[in-house]
C-alpha atoms as a PDB file:
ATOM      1  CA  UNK A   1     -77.820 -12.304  36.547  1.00  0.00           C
ATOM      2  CA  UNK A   2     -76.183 -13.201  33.332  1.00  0.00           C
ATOM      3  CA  UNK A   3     -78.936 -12.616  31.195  1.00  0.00           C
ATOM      4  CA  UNK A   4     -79.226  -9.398  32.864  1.00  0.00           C
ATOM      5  CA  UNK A   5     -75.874  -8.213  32.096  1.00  0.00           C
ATOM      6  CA  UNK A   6     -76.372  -9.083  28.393  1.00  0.00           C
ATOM      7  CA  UNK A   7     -79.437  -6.998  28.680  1.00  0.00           C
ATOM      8  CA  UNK A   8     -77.171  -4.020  30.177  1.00  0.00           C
ATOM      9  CA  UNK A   9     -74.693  -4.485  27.292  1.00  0.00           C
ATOM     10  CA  UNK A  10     -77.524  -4.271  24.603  1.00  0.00           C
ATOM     11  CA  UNK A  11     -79.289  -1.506  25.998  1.00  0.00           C
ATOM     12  CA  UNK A  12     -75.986   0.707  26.671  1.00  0.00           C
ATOM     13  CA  UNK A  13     -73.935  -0.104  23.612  1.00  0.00           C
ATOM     14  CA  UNK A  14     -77.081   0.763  21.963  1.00  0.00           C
ATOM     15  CA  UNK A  15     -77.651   4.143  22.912  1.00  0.00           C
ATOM     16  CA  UNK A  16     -73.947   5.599  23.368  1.00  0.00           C
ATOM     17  CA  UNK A  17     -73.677   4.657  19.440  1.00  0.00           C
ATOM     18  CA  UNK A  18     -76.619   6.083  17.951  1.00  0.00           C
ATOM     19  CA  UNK A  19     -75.890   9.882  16.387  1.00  0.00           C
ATOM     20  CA  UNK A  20     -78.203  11.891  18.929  1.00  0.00           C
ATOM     21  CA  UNK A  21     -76.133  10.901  21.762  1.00  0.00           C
ATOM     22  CA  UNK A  22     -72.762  11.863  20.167  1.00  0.00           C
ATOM     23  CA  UNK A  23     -74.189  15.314  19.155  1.00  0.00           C
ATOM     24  CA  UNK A  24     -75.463  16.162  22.141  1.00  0.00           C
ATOM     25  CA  UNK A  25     -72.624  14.533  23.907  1.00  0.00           C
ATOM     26  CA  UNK A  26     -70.657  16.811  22.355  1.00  0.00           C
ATOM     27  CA  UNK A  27     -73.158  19.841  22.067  1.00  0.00           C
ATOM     28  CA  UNK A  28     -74.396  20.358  25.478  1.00  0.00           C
ATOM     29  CA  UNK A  29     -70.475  21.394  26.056  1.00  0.00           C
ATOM     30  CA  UNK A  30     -69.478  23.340  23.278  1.00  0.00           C
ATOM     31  CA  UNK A  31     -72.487  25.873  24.313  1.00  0.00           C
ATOM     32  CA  UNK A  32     -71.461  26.221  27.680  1.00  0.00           C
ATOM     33  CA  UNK A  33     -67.944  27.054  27.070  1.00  0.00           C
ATOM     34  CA  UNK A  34     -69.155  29.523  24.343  1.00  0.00           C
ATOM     35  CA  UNK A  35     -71.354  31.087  26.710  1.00  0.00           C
ATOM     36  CA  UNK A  36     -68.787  31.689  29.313  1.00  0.00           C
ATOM     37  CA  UNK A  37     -66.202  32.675  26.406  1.00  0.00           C
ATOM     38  CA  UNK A  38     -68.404  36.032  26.341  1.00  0.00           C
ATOM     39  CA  UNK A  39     -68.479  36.240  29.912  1.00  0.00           C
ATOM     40  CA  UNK A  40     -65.843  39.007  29.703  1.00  0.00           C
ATOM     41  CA  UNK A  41     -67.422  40.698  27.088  1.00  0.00           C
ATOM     42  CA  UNK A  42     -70.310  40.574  29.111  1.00  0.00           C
ATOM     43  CA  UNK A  43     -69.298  42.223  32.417  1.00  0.00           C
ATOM     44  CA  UNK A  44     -66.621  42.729  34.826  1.00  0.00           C
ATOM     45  CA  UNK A  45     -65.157  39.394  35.161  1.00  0.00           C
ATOM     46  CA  UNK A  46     -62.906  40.903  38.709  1.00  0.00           C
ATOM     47  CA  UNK A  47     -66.546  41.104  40.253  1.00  0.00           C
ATOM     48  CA  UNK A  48     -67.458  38.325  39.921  1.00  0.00           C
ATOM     49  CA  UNK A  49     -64.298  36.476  41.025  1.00  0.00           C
ATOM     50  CA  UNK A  50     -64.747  38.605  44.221  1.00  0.00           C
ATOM     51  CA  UNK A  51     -68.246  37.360  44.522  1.00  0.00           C
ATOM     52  CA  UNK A  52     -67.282  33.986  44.486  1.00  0.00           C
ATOM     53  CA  UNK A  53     -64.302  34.730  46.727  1.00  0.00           C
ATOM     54  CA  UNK A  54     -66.393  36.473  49.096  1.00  0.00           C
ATOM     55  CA  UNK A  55     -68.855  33.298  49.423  1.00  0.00           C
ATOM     56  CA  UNK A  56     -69.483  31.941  52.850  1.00  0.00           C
ATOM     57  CA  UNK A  57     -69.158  28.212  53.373  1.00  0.00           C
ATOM     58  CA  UNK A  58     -73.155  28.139  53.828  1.00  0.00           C
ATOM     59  CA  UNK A  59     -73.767  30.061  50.693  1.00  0.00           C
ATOM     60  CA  UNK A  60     -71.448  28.100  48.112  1.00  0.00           C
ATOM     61  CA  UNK A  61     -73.024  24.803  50.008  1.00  0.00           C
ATOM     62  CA  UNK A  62     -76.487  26.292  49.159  1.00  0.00           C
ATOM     63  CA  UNK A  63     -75.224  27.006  45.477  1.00  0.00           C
ATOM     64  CA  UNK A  64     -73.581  23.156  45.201  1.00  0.00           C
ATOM     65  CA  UNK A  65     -76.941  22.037  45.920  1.00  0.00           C
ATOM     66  CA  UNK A  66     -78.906  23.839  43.673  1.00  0.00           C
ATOM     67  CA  UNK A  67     -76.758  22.881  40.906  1.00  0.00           C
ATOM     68  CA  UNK A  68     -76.809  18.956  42.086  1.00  0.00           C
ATOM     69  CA  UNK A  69     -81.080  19.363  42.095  1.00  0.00           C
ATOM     70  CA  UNK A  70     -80.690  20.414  38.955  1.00  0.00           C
ATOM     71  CA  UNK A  71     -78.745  17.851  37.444  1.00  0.00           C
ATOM     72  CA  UNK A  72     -80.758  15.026  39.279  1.00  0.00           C
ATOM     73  CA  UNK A  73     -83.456  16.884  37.557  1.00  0.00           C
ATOM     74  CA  UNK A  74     -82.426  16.944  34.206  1.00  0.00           C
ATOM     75  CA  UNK A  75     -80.814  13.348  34.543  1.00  0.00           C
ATOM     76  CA  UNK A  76     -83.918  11.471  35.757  1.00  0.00           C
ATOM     77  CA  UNK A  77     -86.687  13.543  32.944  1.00  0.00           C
ATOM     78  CA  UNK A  78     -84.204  13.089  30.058  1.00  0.00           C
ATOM     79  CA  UNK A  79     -83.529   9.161  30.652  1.00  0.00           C
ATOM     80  CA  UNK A  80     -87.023   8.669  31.724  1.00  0.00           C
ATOM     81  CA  UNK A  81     -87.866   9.905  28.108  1.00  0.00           C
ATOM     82  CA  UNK A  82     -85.445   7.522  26.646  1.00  0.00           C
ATOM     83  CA  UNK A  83     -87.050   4.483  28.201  1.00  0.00           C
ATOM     84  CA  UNK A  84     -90.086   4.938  26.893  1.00  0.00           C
ATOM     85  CA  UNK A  85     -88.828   5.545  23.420  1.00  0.00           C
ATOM     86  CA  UNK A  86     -86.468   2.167  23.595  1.00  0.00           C
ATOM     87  CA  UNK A  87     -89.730   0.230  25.031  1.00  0.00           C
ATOM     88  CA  UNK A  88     -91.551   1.353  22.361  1.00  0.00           C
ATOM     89  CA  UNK A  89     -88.807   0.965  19.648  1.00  0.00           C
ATOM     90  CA  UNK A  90     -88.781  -2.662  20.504  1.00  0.00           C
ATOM     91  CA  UNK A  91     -92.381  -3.050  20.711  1.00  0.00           C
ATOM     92  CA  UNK A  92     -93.107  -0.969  17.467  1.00  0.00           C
ATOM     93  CA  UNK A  93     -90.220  -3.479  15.575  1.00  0.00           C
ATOM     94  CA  UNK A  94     -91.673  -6.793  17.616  1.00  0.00           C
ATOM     95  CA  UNK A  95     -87.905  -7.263  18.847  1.00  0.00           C
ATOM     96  CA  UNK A  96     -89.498  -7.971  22.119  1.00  0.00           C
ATOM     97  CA  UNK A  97     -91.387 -11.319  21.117  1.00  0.00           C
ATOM     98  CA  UNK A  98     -87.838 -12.611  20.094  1.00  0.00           C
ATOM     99  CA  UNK A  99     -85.826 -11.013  23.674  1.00  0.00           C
ATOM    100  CA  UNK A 100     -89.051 -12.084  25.633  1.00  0.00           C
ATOM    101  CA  UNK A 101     -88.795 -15.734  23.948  1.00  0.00           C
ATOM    102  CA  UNK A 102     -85.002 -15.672  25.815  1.00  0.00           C
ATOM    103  CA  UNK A 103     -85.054 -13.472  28.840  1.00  0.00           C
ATOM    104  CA  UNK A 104     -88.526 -12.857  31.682  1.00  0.00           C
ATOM    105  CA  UNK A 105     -89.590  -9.604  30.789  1.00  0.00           C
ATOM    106  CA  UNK A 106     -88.814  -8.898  34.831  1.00  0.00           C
ATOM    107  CA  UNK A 107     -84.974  -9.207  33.566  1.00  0.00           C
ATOM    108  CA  UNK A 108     -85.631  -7.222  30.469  1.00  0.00           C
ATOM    109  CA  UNK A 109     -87.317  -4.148  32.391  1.00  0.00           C
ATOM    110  CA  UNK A 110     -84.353  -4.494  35.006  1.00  0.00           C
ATOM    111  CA  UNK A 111     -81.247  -4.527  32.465  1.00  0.00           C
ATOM    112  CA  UNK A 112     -83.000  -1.443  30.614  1.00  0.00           C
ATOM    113  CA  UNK A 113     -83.207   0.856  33.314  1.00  0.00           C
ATOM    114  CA  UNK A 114     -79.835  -0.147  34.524  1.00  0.00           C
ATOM    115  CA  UNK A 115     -78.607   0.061  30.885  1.00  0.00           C
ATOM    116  CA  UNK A 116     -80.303   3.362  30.263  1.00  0.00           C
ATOM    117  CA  UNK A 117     -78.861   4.720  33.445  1.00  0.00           C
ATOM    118  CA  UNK A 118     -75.026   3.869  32.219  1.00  0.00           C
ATOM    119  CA  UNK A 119     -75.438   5.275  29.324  1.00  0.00           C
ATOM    120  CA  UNK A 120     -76.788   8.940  30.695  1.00  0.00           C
ATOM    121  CA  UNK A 121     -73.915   8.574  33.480  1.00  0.00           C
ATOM    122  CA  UNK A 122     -71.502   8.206  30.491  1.00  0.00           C
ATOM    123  CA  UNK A 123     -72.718  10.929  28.595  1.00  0.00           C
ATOM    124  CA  UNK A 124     -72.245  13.458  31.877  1.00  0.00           C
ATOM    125  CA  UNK A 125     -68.657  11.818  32.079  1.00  0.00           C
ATOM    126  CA  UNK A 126     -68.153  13.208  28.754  1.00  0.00           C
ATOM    127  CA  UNK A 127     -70.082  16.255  29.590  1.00  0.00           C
ATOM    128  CA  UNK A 128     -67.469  17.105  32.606  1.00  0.00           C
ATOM    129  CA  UNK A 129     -64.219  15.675  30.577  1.00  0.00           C
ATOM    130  CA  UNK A 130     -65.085  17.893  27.313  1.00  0.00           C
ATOM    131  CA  UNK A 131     -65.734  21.082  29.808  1.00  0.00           C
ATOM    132  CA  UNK A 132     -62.506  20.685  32.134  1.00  0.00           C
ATOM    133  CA  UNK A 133     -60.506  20.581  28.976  1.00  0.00           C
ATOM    134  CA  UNK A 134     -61.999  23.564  27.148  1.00  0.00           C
ATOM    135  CA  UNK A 135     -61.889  25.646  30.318  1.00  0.00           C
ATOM    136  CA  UNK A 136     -58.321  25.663  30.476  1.00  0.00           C
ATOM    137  CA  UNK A 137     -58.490  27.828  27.169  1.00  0.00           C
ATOM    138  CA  UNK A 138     -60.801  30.565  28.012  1.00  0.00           C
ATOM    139  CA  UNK A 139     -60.533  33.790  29.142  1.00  0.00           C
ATOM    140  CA  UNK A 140     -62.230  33.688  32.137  1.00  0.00           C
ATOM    141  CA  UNK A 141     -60.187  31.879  35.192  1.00  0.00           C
ATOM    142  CA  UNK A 142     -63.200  29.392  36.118  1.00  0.00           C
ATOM    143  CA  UNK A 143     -60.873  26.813  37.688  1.00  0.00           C
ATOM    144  CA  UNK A 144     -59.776  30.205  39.899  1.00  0.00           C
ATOM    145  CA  UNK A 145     -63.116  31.234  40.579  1.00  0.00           C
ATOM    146  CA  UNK A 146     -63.661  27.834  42.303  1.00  0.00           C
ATOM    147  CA  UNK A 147     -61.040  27.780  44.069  1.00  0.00           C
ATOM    148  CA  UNK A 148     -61.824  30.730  45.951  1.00  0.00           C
ATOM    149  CA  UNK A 149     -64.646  29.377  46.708  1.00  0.00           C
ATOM    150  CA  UNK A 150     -64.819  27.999  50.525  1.00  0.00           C
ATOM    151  CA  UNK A 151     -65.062  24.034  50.584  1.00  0.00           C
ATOM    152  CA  UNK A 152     -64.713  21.737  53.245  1.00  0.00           C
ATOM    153  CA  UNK A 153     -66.179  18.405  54.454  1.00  0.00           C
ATOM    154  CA  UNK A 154     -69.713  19.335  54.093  1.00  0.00           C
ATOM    155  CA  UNK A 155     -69.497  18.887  50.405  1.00  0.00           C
ATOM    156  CA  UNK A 156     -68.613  15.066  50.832  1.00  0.00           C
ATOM    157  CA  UNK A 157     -71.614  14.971  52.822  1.00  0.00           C
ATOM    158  CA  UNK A 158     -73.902  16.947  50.437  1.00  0.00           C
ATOM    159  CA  UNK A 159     -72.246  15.028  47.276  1.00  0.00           C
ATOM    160  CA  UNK A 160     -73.076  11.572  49.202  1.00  0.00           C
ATOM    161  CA  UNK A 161     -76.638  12.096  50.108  1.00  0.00           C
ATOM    162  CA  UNK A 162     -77.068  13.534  46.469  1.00  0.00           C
ATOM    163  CA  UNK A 163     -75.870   9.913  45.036  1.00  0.00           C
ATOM    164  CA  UNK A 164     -78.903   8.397  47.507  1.00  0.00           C
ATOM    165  CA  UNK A 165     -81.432  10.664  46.233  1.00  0.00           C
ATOM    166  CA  UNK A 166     -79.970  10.100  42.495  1.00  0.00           C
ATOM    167  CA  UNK A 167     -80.021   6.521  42.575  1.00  0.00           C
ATOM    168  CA  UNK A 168     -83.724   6.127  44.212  1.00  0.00           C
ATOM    169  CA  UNK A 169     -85.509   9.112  42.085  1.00  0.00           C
ATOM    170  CA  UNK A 170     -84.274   7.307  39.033  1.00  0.00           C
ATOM    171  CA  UNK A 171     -85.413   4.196  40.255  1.00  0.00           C
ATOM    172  CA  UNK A 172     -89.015   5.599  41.171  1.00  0.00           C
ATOM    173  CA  UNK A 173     -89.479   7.749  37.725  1.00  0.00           C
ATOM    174  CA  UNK A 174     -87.481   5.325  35.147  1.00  0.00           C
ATOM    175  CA  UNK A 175     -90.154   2.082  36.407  1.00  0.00           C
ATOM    176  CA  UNK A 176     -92.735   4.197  35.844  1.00  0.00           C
ATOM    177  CA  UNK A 177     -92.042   5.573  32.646  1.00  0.00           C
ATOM    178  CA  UNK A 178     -91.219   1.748  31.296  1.00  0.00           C
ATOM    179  CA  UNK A 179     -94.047   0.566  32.678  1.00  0.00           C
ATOM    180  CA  UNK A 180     -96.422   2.822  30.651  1.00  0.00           C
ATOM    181  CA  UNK A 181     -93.939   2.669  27.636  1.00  0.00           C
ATOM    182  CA  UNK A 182     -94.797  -0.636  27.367  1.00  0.00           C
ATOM    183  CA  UNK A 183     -98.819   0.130  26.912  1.00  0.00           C
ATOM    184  CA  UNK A 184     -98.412   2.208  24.108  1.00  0.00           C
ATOM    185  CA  UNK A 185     -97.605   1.648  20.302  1.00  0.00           C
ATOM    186  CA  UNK A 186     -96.522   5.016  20.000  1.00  0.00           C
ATOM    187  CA  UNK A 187     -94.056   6.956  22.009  1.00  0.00           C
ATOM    188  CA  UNK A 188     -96.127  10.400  21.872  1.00  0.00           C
ATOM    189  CA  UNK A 189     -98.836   8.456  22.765  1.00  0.00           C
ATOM    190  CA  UNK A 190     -97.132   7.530  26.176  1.00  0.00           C
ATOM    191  CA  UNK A 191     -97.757  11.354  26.838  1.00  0.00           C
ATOM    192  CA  UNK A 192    -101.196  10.979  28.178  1.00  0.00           C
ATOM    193  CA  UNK A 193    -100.075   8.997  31.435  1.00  0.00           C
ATOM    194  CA  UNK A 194     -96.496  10.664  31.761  1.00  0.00           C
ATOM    195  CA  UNK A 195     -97.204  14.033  31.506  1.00  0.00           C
ATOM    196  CA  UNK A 196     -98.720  14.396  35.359  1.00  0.00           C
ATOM    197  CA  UNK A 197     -95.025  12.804  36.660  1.00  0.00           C
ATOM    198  CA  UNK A 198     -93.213  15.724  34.005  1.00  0.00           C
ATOM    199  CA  UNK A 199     -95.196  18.436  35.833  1.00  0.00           C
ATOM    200  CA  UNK A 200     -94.349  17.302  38.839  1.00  0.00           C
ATOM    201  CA  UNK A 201     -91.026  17.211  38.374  1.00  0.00           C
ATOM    202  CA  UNK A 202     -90.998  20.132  36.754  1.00  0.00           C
ATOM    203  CA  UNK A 203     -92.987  21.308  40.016  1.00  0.00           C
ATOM    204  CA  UNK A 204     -90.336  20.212  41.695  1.00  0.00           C
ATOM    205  CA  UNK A 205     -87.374  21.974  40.388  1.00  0.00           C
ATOM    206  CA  UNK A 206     -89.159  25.159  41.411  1.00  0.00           C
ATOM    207  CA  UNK A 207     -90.030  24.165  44.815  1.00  0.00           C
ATOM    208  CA  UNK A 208     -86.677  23.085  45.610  1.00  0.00           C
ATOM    209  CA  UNK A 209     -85.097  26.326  44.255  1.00  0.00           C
ATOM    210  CA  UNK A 210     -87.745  28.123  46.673  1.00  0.00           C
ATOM    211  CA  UNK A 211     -86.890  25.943  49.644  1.00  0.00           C
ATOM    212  CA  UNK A 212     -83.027  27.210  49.525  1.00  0.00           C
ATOM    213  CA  UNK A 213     -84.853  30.391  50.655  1.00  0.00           C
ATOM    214  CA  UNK A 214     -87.379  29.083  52.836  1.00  0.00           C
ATOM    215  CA  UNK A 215     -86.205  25.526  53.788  1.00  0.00           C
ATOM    216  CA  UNK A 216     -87.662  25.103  56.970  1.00  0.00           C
ATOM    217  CA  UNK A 217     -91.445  25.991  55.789  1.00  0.00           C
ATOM    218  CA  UNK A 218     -94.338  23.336  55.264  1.00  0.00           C
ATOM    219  CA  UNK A 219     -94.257  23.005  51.752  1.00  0.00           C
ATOM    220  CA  UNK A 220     -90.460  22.084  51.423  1.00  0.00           C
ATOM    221  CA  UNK A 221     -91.315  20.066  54.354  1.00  0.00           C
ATOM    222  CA  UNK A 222     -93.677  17.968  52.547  1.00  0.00           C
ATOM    223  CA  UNK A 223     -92.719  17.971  49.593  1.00  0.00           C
ATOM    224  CA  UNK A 224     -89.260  16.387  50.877  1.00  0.00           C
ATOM    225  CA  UNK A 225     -91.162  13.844  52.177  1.00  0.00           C
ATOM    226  CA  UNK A 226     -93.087  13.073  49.253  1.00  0.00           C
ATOM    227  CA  UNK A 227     -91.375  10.243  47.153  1.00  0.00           C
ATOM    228  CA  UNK A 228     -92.124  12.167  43.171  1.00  0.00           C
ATOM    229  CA  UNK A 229     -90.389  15.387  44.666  1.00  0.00           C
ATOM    230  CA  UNK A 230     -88.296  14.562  47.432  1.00  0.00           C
ATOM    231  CA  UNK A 231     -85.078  13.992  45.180  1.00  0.00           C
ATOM    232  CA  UNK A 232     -85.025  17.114  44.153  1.00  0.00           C
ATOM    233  CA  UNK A 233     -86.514  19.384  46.964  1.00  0.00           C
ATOM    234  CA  UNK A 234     -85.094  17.163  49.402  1.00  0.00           C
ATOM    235  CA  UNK A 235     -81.720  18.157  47.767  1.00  0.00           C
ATOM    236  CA  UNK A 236     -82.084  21.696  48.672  1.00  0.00           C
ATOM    237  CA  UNK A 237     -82.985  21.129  52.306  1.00  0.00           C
ATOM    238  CA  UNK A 238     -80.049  19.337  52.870  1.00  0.00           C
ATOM    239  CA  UNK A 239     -77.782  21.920  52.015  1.00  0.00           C
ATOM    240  CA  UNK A 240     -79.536  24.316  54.176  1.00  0.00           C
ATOM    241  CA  UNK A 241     -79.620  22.454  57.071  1.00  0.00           C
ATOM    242  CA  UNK A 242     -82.031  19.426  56.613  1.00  0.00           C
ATOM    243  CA  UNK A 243     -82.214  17.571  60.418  1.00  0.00           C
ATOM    244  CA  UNK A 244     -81.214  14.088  60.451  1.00  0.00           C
ATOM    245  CA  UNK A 245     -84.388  12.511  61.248  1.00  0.00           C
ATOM    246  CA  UNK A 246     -86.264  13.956  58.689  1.00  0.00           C
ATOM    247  CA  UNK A 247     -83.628  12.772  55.808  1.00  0.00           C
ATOM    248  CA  UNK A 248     -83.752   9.203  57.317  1.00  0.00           C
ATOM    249  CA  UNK A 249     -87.569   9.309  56.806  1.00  0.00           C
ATOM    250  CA  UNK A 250     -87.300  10.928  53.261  1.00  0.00           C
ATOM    251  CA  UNK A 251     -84.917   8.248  52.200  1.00  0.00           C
ATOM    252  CA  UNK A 252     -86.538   5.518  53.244  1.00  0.00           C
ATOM    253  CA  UNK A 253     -89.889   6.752  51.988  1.00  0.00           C
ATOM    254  CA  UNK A 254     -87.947   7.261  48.827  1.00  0.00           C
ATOM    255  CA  UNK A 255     -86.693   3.680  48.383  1.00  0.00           C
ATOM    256  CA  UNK A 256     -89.741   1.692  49.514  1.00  0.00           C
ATOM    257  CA  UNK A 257     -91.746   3.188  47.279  1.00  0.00           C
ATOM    258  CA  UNK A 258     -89.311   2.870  44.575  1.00  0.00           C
ATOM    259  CA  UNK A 259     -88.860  -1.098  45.269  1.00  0.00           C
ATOM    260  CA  UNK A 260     -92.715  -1.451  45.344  1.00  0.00           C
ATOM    261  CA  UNK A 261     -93.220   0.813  41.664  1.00  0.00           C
ATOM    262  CA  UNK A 262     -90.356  -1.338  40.355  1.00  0.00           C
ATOM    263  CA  UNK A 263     -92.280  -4.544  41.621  1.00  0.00           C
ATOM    264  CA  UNK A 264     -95.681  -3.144  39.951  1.00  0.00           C
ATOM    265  CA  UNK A 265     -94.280  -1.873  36.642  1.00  0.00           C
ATOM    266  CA  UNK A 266     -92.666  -5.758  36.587  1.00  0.00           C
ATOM    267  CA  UNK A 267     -96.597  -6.914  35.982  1.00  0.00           C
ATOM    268  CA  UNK A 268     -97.439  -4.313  33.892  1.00  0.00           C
ATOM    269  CA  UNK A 269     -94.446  -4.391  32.040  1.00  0.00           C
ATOM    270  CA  UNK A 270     -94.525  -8.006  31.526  1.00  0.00           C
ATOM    271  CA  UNK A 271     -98.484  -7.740  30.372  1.00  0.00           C
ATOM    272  CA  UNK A 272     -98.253  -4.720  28.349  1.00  0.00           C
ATOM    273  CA  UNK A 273     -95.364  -5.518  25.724  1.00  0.00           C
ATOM    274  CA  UNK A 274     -97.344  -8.109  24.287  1.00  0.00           C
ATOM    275  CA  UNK A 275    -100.158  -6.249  23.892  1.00  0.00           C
ATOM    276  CA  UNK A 276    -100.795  -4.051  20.706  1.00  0.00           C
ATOM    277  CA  UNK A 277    -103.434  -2.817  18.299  1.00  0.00           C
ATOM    278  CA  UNK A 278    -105.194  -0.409  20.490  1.00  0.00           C
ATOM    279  CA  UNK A 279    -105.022   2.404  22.997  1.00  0.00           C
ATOM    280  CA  UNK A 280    -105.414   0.764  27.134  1.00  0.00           C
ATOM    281  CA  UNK A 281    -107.061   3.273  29.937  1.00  0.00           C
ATOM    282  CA  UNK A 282    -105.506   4.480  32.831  1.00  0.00           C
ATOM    283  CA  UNK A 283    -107.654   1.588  34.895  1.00  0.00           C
ATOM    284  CA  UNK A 284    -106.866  -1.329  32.236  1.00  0.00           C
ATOM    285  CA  UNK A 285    -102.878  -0.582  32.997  1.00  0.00           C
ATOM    286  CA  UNK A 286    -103.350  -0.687  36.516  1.00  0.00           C
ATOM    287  CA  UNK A 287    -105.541  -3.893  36.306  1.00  0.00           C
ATOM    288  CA  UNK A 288    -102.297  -5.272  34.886  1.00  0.00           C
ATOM    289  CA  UNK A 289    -100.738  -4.530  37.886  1.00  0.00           C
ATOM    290  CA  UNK A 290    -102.633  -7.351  39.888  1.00  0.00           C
ATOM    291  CA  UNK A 291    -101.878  -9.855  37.381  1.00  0.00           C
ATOM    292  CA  UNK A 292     -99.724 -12.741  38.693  1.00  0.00           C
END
């Protein structure tokens, strides 16, 4: 566990200080609150307070959701990405023979993802701190707006099978995306295995957004079920009125499958980031996988 924790400590001090994650940390922010500074400028801003007033409980659940599918989204592509570019970084700069020579790559893969995942929770942190602050200055009254929304105990509810979904979709995508980082020399030539997983999630996003509409129809069904879209469209069912039964199932789907990717990326990880010089097939990877 202690080695682990170094590991942790590496990874995240390692990404929070490196210049692309202070821009954007500090980016991603500034647009938004420029983009609702012309909000009034843009329409009635009275409308749309009464919109937002007028809300049922139902319909600003539905709209929390969305925006939580999104962000689960956008959280588990954009740190998926940035394990396969650390994997690679190490394996490009043969850092690995040295960590490898200390740590088992099995504690190497698991303080990466675990690192990685700090280090995008931090930079949403700053994401929500930077936005609070610069909302009190603008024009438009958003902290107004959401108070006039409707809340009640449903959101705990949503929020809390959101962190479930979160924590396994990350786990699912983020040991896959190591696993083939670690095949490849080259982080654009990791593109060739991911990019089926990016179109699903992808595929995802838009079938979730669709089941808010139509959540009780068979392809939001199945789709919930299914462990590379259910943390997303699953997301959306829930605030519609998911039954219990079926969100047991989807969860549980969700996490076996992640445990058993995160026990075969383990073997391929700790095959593939010693092995370099040439480009592996789809079936030489998963021949890794049976490696003991």
């Amino acid at each position: 566990m202690r080695k682990i924790q170094l590991i942790v400590r590496r990874e995240y001090c390692g990404m929070v200080r490196r210049p692309s994650f202070i821009i954007s940390s500090l980016l991603f922010p500034a647009i938004m609150l420029v983009a609702f500074g012309f909000m009034p400028a843009m329409g009635d801003v009275a409308n749309l307070e009464q919109t937002f007033a007028g809300m049922t409980e139902a319909e600003s659940a539905m709209l929390f959701g969305s925006l939580l599918s999104t962000m689960t989204f956008l959280f588990v592509m954009s740190n998926s990405i940035q394990i396969i570019n650390s994997v690679v970084e190490e394996k490009a700069s043969r850092i690995v023979e040295v960590l490898v020579s200390a740590v088992s790559p099995v504690e190497l893969l698991a303080g990466k993802i675990i690192g990685v995942a700090l280090a995008g929770m931090t930079q949403i942190a700053i994401f929500a701190v930077l936005f609070a602050l610069g909302a009190m200055f603008l024009p438009i009254g958003i902290v107004e707006m959401l108070s006039a929304m409707p809340f009640s105990f449903r959101y705990a509810t949503i929020f809390a099978v959101f962190v479930l979904y979160f924590i396994g979709g990350y786990l699912l995508y983020a040991s896959i995306y190591a696993s083939f980082g670690s095949a490849v020399d080259q982080a654009s030539d990791a593109g060739q295995y991911v990019a089926p997983l990016n179109l699903l999630l992808i595929a995802s996003l838009w079938i979730g957004l669709f089941s808010l509409q139509a959540p009780d129809g068979n392809l939001a069904l199945w789709c919930s079920m299914i462990p590379f879209t259910s943390p997303v469209v699953a997301m959306a069912r829930v605030t519609a009125g998911m039954p219990l039964y079926q969100l047991i199932v989807s969860l549980l789907v969700l996490y076996a499958s992640a445990i058993a990717m995160l026990c075969l990326s383990a073997r391929i990880y700790r095959t593939g980031i010693l092995m370099y010089g040439r480009k592996f097939s789809l079936s030489e990877i998963l021949r890794w996988a049976r490696l003991r």
